[in-house]
C-alpha atoms as a PDB file:
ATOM      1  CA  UNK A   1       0.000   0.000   0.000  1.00  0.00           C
ATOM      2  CA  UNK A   2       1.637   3.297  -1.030  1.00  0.00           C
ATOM      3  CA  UNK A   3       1.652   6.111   1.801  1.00  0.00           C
ATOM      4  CA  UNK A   4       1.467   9.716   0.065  1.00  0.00           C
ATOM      5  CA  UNK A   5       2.469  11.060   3.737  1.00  0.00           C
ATOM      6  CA  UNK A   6       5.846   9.688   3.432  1.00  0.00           C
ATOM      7  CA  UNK A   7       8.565  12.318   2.620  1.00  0.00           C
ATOM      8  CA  UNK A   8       6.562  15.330   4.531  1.00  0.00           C
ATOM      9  CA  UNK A   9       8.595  16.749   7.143  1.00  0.00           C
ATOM     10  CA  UNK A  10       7.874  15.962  10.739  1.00  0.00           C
ATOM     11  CA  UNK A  11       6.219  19.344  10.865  1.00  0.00           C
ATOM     12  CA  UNK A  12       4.232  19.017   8.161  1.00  0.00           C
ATOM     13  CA  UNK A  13       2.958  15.294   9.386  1.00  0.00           C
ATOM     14  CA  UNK A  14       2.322  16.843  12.718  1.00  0.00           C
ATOM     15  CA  UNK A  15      -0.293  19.319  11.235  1.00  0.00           C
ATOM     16  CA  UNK A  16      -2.069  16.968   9.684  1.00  0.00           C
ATOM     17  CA  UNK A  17      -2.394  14.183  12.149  1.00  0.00           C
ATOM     18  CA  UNK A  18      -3.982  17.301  14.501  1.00  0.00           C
ATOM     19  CA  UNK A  19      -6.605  17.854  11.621  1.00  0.00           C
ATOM     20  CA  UNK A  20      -7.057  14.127  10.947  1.00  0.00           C
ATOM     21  CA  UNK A  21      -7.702  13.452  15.067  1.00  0.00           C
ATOM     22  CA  UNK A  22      -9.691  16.744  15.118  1.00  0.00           C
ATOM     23  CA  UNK A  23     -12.029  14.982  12.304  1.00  0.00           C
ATOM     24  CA  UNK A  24     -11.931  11.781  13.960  1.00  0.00           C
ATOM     25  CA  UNK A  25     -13.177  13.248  17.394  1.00  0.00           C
ATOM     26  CA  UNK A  26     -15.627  15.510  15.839  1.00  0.00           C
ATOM     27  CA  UNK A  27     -17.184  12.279  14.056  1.00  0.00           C
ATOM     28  CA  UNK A  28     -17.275  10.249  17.160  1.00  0.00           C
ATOM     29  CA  UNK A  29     -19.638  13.387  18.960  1.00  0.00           C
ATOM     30  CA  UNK A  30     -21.695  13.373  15.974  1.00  0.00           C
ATOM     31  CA  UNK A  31     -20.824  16.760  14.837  1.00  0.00           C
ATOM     32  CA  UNK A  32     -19.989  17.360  11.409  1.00  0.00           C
ATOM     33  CA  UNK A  33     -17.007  18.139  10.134  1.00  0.00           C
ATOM     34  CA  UNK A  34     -15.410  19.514   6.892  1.00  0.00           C
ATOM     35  CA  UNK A  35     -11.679  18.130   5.898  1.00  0.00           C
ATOM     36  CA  UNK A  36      -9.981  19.327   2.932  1.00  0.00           C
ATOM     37  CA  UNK A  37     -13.603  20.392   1.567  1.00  0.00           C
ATOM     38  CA  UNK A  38     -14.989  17.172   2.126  1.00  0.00           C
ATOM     39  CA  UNK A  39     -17.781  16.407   4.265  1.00  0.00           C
ATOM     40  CA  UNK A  40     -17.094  13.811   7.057  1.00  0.00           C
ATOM     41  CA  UNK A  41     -19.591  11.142   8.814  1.00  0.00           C
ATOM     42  CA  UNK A  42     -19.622   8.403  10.449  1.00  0.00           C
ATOM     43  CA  UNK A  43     -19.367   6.455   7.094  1.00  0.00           C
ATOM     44  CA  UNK A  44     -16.198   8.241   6.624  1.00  0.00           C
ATOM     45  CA  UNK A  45     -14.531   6.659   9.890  1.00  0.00           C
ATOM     46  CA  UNK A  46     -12.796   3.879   8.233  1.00  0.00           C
ATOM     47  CA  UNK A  47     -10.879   6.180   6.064  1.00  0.00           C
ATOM     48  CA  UNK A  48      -9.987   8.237   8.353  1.00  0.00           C
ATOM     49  CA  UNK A  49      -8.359   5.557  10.955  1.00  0.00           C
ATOM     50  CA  UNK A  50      -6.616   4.564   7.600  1.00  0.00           C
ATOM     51  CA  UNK A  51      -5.745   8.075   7.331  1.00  0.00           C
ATOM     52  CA  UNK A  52      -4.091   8.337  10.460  1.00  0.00           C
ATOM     53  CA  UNK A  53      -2.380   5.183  10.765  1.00  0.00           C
ATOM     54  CA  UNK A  54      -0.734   6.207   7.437  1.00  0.00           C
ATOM     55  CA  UNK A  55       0.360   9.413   9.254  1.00  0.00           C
ATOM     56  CA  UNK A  56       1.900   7.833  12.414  1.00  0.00           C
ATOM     57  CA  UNK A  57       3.768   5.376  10.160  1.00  0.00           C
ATOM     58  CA  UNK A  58       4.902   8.691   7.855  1.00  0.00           C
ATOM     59  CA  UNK A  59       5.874  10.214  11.263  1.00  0.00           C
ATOM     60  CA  UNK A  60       8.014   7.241  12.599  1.00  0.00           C
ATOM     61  CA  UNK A  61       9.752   7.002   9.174  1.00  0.00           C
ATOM     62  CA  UNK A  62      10.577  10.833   9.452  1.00  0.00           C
ATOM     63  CA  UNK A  63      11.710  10.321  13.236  1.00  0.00           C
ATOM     64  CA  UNK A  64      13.616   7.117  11.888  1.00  0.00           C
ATOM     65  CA  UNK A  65      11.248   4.735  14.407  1.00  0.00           C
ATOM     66  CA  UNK A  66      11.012   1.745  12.153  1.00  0.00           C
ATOM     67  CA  UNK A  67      12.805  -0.840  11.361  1.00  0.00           C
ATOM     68  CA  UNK A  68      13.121  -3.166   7.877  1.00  0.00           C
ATOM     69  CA  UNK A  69      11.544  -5.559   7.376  1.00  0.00           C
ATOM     70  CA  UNK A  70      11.924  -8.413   4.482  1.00  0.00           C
ATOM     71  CA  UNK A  71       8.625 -10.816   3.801  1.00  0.00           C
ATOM     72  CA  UNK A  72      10.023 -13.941   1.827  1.00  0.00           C
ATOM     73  CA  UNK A  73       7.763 -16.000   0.124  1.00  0.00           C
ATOM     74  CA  UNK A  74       8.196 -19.918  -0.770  1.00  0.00           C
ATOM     75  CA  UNK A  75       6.945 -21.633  -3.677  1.00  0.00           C
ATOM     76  CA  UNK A  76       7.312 -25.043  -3.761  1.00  0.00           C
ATOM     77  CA  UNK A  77       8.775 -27.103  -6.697  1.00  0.00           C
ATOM     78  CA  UNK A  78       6.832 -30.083  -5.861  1.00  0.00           C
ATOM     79  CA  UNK A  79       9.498 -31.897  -2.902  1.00  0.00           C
ATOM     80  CA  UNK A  80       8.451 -31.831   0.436  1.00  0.00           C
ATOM     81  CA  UNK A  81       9.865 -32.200   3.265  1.00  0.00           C
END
């Protein structure tokens, strides 16, 4: 999954995680709220959690929080074991 947040300064990051938790919070009271234009409901809160986990993992990779990792996959050529 490609993160668009990755790249933004910490500072930048910061701002938006505060608008994106702003959102969620406003959702969760049943208020409305307007991101980026966009009208935000309820229906909207699965995006948004998306949204900000994209954010924190943006911020850890600016902060240099994360670590490598390697998935390896093994297809078999028919011997087993």
């Amino acid at each position: 999954m490609d993160n668009p947040f990755i790249g933004l300064d910490s500072g930048t990051i910061s701002t938006l995680k505060t608008e994106v938790l702003a959102c969620f919070s406003a959702i969760l009271k049943n208020q409305s709220y307007s991101l980026n234009g966009r009208s935000m409901t309820r229906a909207n809160l699965n995006d948004i959690k998306s949204t900000l986990g994209q954010l924190q993992a943006a911020e850890d990779i600016a902060n240099g929080l994360t670590a490598q990792t390697t998935f390896v996959s093994f297809t078999g050529n028919g011997s087993s074991w």
